[in-house]
C-alpha atoms as a PDB file:
ATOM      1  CA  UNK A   1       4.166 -51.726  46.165  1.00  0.00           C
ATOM      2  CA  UNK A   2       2.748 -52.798  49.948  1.00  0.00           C
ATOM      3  CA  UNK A   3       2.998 -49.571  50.740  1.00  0.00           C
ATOM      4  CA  UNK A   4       1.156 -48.288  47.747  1.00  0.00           C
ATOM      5  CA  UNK A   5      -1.929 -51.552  48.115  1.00  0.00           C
ATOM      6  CA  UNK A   6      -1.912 -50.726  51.784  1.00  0.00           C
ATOM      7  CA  UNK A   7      -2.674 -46.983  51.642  1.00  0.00           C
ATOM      8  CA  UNK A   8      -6.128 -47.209  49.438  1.00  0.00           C
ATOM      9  CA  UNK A   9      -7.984 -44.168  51.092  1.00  0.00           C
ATOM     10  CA  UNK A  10      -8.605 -41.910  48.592  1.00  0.00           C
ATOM     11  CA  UNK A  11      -6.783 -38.077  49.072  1.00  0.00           C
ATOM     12  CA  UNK A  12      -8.114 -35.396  47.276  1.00  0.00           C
ATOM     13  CA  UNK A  13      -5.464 -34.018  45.018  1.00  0.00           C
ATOM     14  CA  UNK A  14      -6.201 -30.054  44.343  1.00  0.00           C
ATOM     15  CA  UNK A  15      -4.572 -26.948  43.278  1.00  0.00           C
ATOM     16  CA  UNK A  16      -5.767 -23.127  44.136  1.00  0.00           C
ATOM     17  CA  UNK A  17      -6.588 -21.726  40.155  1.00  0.00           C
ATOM     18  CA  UNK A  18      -7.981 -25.078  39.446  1.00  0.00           C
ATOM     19  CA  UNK A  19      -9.565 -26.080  42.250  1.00  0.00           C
ATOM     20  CA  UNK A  20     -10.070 -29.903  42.818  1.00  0.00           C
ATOM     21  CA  UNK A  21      -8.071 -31.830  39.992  1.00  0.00           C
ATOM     22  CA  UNK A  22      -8.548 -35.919  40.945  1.00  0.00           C
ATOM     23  CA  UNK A  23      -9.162 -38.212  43.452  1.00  0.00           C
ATOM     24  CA  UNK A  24      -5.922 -40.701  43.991  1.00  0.00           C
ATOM     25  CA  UNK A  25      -5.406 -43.328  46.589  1.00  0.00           C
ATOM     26  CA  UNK A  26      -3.125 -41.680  49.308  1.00  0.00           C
ATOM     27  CA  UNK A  27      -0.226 -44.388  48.421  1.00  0.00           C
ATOM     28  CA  UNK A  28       0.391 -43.133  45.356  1.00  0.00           C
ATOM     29  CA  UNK A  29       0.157 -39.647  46.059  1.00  0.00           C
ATOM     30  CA  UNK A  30       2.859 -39.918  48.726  1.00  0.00           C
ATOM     31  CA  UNK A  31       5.169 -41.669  46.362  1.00  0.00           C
ATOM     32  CA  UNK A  32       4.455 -39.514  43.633  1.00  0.00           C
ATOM     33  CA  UNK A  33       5.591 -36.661  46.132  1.00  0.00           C
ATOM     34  CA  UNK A  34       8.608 -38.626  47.227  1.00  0.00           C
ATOM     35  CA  UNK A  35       9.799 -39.284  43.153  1.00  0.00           C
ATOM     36  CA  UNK A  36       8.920 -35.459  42.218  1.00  0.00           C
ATOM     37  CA  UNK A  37      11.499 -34.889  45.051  1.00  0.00           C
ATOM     38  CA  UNK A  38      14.007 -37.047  44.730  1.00  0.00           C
ATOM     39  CA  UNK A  39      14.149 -35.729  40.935  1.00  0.00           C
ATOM     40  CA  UNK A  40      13.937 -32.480  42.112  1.00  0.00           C
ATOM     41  CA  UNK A  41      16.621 -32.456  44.374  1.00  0.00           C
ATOM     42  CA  UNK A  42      19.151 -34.615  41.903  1.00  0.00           C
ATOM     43  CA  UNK A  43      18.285 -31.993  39.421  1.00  0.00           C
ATOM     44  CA  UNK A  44      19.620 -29.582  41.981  1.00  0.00           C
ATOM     45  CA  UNK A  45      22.698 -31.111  42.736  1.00  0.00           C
ATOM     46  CA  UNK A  46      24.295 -32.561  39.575  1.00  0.00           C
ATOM     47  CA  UNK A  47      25.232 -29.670  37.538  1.00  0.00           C
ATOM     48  CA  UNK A  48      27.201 -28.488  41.244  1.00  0.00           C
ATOM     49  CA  UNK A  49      28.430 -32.282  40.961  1.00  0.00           C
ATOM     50  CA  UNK A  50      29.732 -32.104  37.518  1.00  0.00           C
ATOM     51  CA  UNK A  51      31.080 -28.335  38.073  1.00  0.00           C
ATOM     52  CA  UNK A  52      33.042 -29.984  40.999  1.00  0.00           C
ATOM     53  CA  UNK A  53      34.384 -33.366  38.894  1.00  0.00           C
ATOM     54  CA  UNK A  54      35.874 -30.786  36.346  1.00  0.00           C
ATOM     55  CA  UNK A  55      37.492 -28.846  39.013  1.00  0.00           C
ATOM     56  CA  UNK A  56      38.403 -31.910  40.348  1.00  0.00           C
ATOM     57  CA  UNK A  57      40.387 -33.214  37.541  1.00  0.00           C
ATOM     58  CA  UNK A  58      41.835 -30.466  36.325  1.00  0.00           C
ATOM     59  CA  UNK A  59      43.558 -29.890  39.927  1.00  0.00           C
ATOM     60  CA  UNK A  60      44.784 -33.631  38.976  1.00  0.00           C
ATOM     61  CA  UNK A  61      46.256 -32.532  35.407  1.00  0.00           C
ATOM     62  CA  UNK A  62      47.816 -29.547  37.126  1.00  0.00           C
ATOM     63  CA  UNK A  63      49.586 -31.747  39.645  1.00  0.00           C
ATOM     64  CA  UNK A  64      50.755 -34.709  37.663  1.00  0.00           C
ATOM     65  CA  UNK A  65      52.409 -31.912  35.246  1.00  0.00           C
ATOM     66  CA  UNK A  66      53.815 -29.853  38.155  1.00  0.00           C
ATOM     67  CA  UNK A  67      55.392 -33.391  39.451  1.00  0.00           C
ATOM     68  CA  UNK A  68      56.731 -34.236  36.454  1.00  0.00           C
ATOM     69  CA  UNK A  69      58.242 -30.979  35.653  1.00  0.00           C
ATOM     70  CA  UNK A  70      60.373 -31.164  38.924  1.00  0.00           C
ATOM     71  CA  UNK A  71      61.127 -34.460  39.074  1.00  0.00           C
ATOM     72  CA  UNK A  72      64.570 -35.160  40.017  1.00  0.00           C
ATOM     73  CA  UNK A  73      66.684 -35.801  36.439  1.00  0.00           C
ATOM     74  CA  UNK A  74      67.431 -39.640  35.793  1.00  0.00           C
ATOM     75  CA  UNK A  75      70.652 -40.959  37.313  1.00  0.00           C
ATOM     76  CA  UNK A  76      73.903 -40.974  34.763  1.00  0.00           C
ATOM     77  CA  UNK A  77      75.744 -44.471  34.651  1.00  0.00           C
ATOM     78  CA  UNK A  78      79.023 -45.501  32.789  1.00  0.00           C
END
Protein backbone atom coordinates (compact mmCIF):
# COMPACT_ATOMS: atom_id res chain seq x y z
CA UNK A 1 0.00 0.00 0.00
CA UNK A 2 3.14 2.69 0.60
CA UNK A 3 4.42 1.53 -2.25
CA UNK A 4 1.29 1.89 -4.26
CA UNK A 5 0.43 5.91 -2.42
CA UNK A 6 4.08 6.62 -3.02
CA UNK A 7 4.29 5.92 -6.77
CA UNK A 8 1.32 8.47 -7.98
CA UNK A 9 2.89 9.49 -11.43
CA UNK A 10 0.67 8.55 -13.85
CA UNK A 11 2.11 5.68 -16.67
CA UNK A 12 0.45 5.41 -19.73
CA UNK A 13 -0.89 1.93 -20.08
CA UNK A 14 -1.15 0.98 -24.05
CA UNK A 15 -1.33 -1.88 -26.33
CA UNK A 16 -0.25 -1.94 -30.28
CA UNK A 17 -4.07 -2.81 -32.05
CA UNK A 18 -5.57 -0.56 -29.52
CA UNK A 19 -3.40 1.98 -29.09
CA UNK A 20 -3.52 3.96 -25.73
CA UNK A 21 -6.03 2.09 -23.30
CA UNK A 22 -5.81 4.24 -19.67
CA UNK A 23 -3.88 6.30 -17.69
CA UNK A 24 -2.94 4.45 -14.13
CA UNK A 25 -0.69 5.65 -11.40
CA UNK A 26 2.70 3.77 -11.93
CA UNK A 27 2.16 1.91 -8.36
CA UNK A 28 -0.46 0.07 -9.41
CA UNK A 29 0.66 -0.78 -12.69
CA UNK A 30 3.83 -2.35 -11.29
CA UNK A 31 1.87 -4.44 -8.89
CA UNK A 32 -0.62 -5.33 -11.26
CA UNK A 33 2.46 -6.67 -13.36
CA UNK A 34 3.96 -8.36 -10.34
CA UNK A 35 0.24 -10.31 -9.45
CA UNK A 36 -0.33 -11.15 -13.35
CA UNK A 37 3.09 -12.88 -12.77
CA UNK A 38 3.08 -14.43 -9.83
CA UNK A 39 -0.34 -16.08 -11.15
CA UNK A 40 1.20 -16.73 -14.18
CA UNK A 41 4.02 -18.50 -13.08
CA UNK A 42 1.95 -20.67 -10.22
CA UNK A 43 -0.27 -21.52 -13.08
CA UNK A 44 2.85 -22.87 -14.68
CA UNK A 45 4.10 -24.86 -12.06
CA UNK A 46 1.24 -26.64 -10.24
CA UNK A 47 -0.08 -29.07 -12.64
CA UNK A 48 4.12 -30.22 -12.82
CA UNK A 49 3.60 -30.04 -8.86
CA UNK A 50 0.64 -32.22 -8.67
CA UNK A 51 2.03 -34.61 -11.60
CA UNK A 52 5.08 -34.97 -9.21
CA UNK A 53 2.89 -35.53 -5.66
CA UNK A 54 1.17 -38.49 -7.58
CA UNK A 55 4.40 -39.89 -8.64
CA UNK A 56 5.46 -39.24 -5.41
CA UNK A 57 3.06 -41.32 -3.56
CA UNK A 58 2.63 -43.93 -5.59
CA UNK A 59 6.59 -44.67 -5.31
CA UNK A 60 5.43 -44.69 -1.43
CA UNK A 61 2.52 -47.38 -2.03
CA UNK A 62 4.97 -49.37 -4.11
CA UNK A 63 7.50 -49.46 -1.30
CA UNK A 64 5.45 -49.99 1.80
CA UNK A 65 3.93 -53.14 -0.25
CA UNK A 66 7.35 -54.33 -1.49
CA UNK A 67 8.47 -54.11 2.43
CA UNK A 68 5.79 -55.83 3.60
CA UNK A 69 5.85 -58.56 1.14
CA UNK A 70 9.48 -59.49 2.27
CA UNK A 71 9.33 -58.94 5.60
CA UNK A 72 10.97 -61.50 7.61
CA UNK A 73 7.95 -64.15 8.86
CA UNK A 74 6.96 -63.62 12.66
CA UNK A 75 9.00 -65.60 15.18
CA UNK A 76 7.33 -69.20 16.33
CA UNK A 77 7.17 -69.62 20.26
CA UNK A 78 6.02 -72.69 22.39
Amino acid sequence: MIFLLSNRVAALVSFWPFGQVAAWPLGALVLVALVLGFLLGLAFHLPHRFALNRRAKRAENRAAELEARNAPPPPVSF
